[in-house]
Protein backbone atom coordinates (compact mmCIF):
# COMPACT_ATOMS: atom_id res chain seq x y z
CA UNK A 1 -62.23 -18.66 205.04
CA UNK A 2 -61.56 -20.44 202.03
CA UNK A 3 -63.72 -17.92 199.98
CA UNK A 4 -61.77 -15.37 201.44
CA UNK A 5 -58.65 -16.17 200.13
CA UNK A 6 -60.01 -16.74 196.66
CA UNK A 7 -61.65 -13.34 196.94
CA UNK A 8 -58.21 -11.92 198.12
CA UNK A 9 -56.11 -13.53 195.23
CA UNK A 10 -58.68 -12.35 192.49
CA UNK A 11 -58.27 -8.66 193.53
CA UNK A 12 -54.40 -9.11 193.60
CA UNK A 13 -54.97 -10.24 189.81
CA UNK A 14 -57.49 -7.61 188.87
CA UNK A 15 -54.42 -5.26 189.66
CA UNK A 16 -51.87 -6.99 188.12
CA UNK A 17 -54.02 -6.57 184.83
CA UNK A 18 -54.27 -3.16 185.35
CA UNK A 19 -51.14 -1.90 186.94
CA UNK A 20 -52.23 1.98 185.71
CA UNK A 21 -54.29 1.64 189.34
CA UNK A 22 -51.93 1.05 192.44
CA UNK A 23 -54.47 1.26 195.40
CA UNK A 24 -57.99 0.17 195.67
CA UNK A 25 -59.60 2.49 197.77
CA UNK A 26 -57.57 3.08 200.96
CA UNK A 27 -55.90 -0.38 200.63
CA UNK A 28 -52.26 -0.99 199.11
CA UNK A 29 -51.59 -4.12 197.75
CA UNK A 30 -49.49 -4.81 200.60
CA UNK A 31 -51.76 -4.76 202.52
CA UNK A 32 -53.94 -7.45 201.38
CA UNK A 33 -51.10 -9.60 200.97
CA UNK A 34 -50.68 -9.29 204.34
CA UNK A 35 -54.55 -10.32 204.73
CA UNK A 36 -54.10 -13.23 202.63
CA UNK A 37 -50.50 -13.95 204.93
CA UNK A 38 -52.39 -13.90 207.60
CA UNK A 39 -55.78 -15.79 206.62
CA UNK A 40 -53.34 -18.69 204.81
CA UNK A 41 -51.77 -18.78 208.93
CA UNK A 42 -55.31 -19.14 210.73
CA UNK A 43 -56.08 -21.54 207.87
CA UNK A 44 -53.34 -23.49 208.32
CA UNK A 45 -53.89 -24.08 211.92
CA UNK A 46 -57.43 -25.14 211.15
CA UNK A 47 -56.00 -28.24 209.11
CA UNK A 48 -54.81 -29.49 212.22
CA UNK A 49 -56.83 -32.61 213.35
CA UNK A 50 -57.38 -34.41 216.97
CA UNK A 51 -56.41 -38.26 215.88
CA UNK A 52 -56.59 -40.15 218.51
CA UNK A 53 -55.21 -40.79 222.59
CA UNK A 54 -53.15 -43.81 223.31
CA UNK A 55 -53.85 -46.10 226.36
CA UNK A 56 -51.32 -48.80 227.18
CA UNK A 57 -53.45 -51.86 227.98
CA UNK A 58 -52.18 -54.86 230.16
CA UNK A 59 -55.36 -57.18 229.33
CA UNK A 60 -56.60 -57.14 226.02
CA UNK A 61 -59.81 -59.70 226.14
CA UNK A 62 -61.54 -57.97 228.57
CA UNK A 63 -60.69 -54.57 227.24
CA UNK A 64 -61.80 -55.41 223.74
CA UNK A 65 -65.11 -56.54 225.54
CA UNK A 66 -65.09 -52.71 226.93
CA UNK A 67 -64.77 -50.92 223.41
CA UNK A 68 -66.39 -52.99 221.37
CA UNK A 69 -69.11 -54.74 223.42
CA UNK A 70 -70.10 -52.19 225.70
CA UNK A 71 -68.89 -48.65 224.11
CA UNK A 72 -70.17 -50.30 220.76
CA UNK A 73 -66.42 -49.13 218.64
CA UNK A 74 -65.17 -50.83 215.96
CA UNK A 75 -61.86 -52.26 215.25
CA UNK A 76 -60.32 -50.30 212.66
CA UNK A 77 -57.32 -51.49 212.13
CA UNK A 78 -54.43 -53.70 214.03
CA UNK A 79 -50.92 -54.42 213.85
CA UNK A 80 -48.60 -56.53 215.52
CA UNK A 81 -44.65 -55.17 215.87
CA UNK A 82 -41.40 -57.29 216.79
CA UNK A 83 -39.79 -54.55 218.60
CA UNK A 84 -40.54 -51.26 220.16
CA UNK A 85 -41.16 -48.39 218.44
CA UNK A 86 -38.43 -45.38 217.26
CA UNK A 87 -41.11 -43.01 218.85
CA UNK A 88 -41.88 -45.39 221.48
CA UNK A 89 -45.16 -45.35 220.67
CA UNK A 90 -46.24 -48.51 223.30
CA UNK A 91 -44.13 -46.41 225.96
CA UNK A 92 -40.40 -47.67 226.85
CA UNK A 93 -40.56 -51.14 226.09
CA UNK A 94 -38.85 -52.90 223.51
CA UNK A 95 -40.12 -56.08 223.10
CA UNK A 96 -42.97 -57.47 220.86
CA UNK A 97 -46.20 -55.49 220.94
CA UNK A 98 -49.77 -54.21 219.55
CA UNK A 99 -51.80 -51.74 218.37
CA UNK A 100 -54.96 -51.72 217.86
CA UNK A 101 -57.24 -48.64 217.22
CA UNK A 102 -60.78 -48.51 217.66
CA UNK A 103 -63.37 -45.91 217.34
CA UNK A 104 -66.96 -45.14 216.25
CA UNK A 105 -65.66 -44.21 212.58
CA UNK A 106 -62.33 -43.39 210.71
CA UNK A 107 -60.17 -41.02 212.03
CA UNK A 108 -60.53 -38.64 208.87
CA UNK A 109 -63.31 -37.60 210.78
CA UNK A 110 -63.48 -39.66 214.16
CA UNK A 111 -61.61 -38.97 217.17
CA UNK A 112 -60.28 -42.97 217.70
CA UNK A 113 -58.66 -45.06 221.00
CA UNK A 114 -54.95 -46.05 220.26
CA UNK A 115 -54.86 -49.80 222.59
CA UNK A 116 -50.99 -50.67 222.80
CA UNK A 117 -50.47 -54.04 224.63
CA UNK A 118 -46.74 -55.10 225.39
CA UNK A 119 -46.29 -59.10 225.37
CA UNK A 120 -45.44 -59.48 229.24
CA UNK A 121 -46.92 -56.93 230.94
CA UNK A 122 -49.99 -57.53 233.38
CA UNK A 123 -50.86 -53.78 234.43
CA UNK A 124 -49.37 -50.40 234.42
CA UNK A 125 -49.90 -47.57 237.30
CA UNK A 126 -52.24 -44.90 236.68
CA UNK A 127 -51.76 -41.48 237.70
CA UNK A 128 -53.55 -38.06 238.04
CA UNK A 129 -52.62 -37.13 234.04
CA UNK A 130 -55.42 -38.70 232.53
CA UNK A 131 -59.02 -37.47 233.64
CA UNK A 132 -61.24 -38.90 231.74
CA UNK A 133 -62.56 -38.94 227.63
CA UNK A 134 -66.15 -37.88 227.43
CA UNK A 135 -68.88 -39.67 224.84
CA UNK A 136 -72.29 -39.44 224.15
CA UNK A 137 -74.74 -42.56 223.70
CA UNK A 138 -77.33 -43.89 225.07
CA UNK A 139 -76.54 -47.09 223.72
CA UNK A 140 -72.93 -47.45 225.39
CA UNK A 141 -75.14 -46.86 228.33
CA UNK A 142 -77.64 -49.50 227.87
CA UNK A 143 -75.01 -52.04 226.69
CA UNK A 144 -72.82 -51.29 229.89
CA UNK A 145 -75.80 -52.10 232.28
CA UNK A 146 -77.26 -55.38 230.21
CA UNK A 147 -73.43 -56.36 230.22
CA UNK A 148 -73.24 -55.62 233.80
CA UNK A 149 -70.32 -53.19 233.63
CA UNK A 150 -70.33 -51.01 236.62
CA UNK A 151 -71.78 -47.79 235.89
CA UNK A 152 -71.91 -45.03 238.35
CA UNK A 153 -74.20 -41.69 237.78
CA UNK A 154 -72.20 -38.70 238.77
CA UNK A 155 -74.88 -36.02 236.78
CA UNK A 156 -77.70 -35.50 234.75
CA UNK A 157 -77.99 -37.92 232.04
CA UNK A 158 -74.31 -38.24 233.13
CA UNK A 159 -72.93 -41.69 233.54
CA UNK A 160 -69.16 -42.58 234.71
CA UNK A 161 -67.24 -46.02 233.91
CA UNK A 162 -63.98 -47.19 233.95
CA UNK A 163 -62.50 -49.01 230.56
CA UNK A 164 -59.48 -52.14 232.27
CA UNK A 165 -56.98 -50.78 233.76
CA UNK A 166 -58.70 -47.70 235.45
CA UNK A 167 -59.08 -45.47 232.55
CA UNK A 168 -62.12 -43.15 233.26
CA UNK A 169 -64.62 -42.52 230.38
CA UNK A 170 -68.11 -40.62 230.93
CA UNK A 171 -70.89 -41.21 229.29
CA UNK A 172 -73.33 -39.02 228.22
CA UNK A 173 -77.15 -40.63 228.19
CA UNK A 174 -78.24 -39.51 224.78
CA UNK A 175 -78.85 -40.58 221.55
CA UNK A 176 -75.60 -40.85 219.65
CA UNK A 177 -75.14 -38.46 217.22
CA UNK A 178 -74.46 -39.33 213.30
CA UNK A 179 -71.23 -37.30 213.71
CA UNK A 180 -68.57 -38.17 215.70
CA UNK A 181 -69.71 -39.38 219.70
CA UNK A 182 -66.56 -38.38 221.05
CA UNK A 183 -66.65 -35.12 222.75
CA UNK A 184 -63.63 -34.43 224.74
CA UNK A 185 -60.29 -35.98 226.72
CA UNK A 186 -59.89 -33.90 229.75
CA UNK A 187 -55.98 -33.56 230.80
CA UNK A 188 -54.85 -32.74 234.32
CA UNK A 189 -52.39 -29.49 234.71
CA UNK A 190 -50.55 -28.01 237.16
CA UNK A 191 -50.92 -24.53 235.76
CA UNK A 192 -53.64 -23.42 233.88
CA UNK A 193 -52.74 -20.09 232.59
CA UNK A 194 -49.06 -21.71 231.64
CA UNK A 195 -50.93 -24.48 229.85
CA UNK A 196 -53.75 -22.34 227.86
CA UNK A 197 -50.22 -20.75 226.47
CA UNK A 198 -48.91 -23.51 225.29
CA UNK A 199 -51.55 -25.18 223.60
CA UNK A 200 -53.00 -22.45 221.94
CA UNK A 201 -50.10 -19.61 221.45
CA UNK A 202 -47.79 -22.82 220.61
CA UNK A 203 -49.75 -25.41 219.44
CA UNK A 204 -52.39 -23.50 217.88
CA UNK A 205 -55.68 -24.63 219.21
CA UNK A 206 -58.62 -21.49 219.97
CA UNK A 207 -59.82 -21.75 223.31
CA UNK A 208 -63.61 -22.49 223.20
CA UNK A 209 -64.19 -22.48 226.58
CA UNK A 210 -63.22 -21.21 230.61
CA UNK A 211 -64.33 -21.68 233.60
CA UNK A 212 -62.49 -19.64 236.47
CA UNK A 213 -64.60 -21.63 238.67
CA UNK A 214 -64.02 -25.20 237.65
CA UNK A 215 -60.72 -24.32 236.72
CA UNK A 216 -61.12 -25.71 233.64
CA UNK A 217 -60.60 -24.92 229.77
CA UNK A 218 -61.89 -26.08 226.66
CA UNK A 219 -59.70 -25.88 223.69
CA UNK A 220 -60.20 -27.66 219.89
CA UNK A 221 -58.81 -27.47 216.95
CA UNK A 222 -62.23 -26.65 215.47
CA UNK A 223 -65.88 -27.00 216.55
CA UNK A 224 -66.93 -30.78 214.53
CA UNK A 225 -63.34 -32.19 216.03
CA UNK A 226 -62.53 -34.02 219.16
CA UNK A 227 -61.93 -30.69 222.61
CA UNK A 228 -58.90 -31.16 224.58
CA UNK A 229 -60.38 -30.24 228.03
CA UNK A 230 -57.32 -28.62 230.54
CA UNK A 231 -58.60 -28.90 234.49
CA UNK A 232 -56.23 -27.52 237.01
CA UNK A 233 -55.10 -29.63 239.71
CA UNK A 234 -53.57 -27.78 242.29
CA UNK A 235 -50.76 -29.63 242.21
CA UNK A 236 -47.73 -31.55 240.29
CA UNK A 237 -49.48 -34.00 237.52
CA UNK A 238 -48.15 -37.42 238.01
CA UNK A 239 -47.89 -39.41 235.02
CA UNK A 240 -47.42 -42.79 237.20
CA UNK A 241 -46.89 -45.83 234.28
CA UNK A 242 -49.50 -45.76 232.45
CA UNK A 243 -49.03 -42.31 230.67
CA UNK A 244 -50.60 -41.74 227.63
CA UNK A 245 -50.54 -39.71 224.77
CA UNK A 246 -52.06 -37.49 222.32
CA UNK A 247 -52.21 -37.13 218.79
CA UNK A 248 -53.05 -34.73 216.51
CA UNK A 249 -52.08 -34.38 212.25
CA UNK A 250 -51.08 -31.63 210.56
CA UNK A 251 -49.56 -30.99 207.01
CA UNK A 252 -46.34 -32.48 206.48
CA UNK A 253 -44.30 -29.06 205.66
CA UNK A 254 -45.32 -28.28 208.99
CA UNK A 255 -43.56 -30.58 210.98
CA UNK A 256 -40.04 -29.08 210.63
CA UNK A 257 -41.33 -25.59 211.43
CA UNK A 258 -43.31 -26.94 214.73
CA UNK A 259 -39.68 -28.30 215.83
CA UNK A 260 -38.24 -25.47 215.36
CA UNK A 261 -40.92 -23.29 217.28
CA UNK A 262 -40.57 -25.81 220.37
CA UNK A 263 -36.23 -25.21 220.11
CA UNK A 264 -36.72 -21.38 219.61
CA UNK A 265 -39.47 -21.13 222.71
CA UNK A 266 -37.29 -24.11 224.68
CA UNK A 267 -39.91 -25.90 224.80
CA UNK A 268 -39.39 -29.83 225.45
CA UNK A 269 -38.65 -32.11 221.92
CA UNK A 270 -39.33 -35.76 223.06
CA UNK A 271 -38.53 -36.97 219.29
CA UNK A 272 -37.28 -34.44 216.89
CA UNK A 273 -38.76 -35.68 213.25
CA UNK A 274 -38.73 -39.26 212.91
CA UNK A 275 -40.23 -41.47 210.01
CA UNK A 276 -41.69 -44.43 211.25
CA UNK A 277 -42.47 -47.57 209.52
CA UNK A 278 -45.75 -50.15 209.47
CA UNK A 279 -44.78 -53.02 207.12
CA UNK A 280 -47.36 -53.05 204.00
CA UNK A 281 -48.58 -49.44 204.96
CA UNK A 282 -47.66 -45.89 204.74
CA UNK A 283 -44.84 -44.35 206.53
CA UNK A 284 -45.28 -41.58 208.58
CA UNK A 285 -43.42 -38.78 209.66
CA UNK A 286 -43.54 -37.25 213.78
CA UNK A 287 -42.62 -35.05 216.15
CA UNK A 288 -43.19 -36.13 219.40
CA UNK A 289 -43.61 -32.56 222.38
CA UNK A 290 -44.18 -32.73 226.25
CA UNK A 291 -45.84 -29.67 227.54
CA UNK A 292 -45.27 -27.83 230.47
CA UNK A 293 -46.87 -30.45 232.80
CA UNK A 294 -44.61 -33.47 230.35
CA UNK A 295 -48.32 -34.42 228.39
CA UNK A 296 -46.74 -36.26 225.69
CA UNK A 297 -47.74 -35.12 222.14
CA UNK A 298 -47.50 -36.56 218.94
CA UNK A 299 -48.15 -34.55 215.71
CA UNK A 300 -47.66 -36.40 212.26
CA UNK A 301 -47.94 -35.79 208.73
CA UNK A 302 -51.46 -35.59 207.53
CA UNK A 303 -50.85 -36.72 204.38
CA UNK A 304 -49.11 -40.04 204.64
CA UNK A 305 -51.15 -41.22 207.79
CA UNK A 306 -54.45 -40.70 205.69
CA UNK A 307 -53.11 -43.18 203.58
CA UNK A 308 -51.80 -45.52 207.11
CA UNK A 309 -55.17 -45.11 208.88
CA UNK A 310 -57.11 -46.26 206.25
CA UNK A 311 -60.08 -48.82 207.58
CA UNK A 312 -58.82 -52.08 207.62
CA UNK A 313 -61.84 -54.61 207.14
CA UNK A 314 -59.71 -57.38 208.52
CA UNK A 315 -58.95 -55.27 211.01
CA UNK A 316 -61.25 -57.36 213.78
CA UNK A 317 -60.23 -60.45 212.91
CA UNK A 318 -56.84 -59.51 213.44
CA UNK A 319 -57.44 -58.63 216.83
CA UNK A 320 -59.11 -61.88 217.43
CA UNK A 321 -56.11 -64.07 216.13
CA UNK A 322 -53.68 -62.09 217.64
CA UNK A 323 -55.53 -62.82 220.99
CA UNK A 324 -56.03 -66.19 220.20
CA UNK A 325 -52.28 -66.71 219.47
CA UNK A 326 -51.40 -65.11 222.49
CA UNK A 327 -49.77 -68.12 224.60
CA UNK A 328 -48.48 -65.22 227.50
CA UNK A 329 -50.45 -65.92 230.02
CA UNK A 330 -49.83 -69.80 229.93
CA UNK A 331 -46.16 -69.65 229.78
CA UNK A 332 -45.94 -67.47 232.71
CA UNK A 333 -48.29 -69.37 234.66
CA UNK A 334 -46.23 -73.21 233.01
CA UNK A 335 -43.35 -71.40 234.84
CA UNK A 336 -45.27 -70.11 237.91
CA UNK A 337 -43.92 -66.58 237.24
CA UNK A 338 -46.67 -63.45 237.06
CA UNK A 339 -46.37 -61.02 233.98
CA UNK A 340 -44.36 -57.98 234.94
CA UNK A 341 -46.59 -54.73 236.21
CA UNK A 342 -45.06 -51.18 235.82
């Protein structure tokens, strides 16, 4: 597409150089500024990426063991916060919290897990939103049954698992690919025909895939990146506690123009722009969207949160001491109180 539009803007030159000639052929200048208008659009959509999906956690040992023992991610980076987040990023909670993402590479060009764990609580209540993210490797698969994690075959070289707290992941039984292992999170809606228009007349993304049958629909921002799979319900989604959320990137001047897309279509703005803040790292610019079924969405700035998602090497370690400096569980159990569940 790229060559396109160089193609496009070299012709445009040729006639300025020679303004004796006003047409080329049957085509008017206009009109291929119109082409390149309308390439520069579709091109623009394609430098959207699929980041990463958020899970709140409520026990972080044995779900570290889970992504980076049996899954086989690495930590890429953690961060511990004093107070909730503007775009309340670890959900409505404003106490001290974590974030830790992991993932099978960086997410210039991995789709990653966003772990938030808020000090106090034990567990949050899962509901019919999230249906599952889909990976393939066969080593996830042989580390989950030497670890002993409970597996379950539900296809052909098919294998289904639950990460702590009930999250469903599936595992696909082949050899992990050198690209990214992470195929697809599948989403629960109440509508499918209402949520196909939204996410790709709205949002953008080209639907890959659908299947009247399954109900389902495969859409992507393009074919090397993370699929958001849609699978009708037949029914309301319930979001219960532990609601996640999804994030995509997209160029920064795009931001205030996707706002104003979501007021002009009344669409529902969960955080109009906000910048947030990691001390000693980038700051990053949002918008945070609900769709029809209230899937929260986060888009941010490419730009600045190439710079914020950068690899940290200490990232593990991190993890480790904030784990190990964790005194939660005893002072809840010194004062024979349990850690709150949502």
């Amino acid at each position: 597409m790229y060559i396109c539009l160089v193609g496009a803007l070299l012709v445009v030159n040729r006639w300025q150089r020679n303004r004796s000639t006003r047409k080329f052929g049957r085509i008017h200048v206009t009109q291929i500024i119109i082409i390149i208008e309308r390439q520069g659009h579709r091109l623009s959509e394609n430098m959207r990426r699929a980041l990463h999906f958020v899970f709140k956690v409520g026990d972080r040992s044995k779900t570290a063991t889970f992504y980076r023992d049996v899954l086989g991610m690495k930590v890429l980076r953690h961060e511990e916060f004093v107070e909730g987040c503007k775009a309340t990023c670890n959900g409505p909670y404003d106490g001290k919290w974590s974030k830790t993402m992991v993932g099978f590479g960086p997410e210039d060009d991995h789709f990653v897990a966003e772990l938030t764990y808020n000090y106090g609580m034990a567990e949050y209540q899962l509901g019919n939103d999230f249906l599952g993210l889909t990976l393939q490797s066969s080593q996830a698969v042989s580390n989950a049954k030497r670890l002993g994690w409970p597996l379950t075959q539900v296809g052909d070289s098919l294998y289904q698992t639950q990460a702590p707290g009930g999250y469903c992941f599936y595992l696909v039984d082949k050899e992990q690919p050198s690209t990214d292992p992470v195929q697809k999170v599948c989403l629960g809606v109440s509508d499918l025909a209402k949520s196909i228009h939204y996410w790709s007349k709205l949002l953008g993304m080209t639907v890959m895939e659908k299947n009247d049958d399954k109900k389902t629909a495969l859409l992507g921002f393009g074919d090397t990146q993370c699929k958001l799979e849609l699978r009708d319900i037949n029914g309301t989604v319930n979001h219960g506690t532990a609601f996640g959320r999804i994030a995509f990137s997209c160029p920064r001047d795009q931001l205030p123009d996707l706002e104003a897309l979501m007021k002009k279509e009344k669409q529902n703005i969960l955080t109009p722009l906000v910048s947030l803040d990691t001390p000693g790292k980038a700051t990053v610019e949002v918008v945070i969207l609900a769709d029809p079924d209230g899937h929260e969405i986060c888009f941010v700035g490419d730009e600045a949160f190439r710079q914020l998602s950068m690899v940290d090497p200490k990232g593990n370690e991190l993890l480790d001491k904030g784990m190990a400096e964790d005194k939660s569980n005893e002072w809840f159990a010194k004062h024979n109180r349990q850690k709150a569940a949502a």
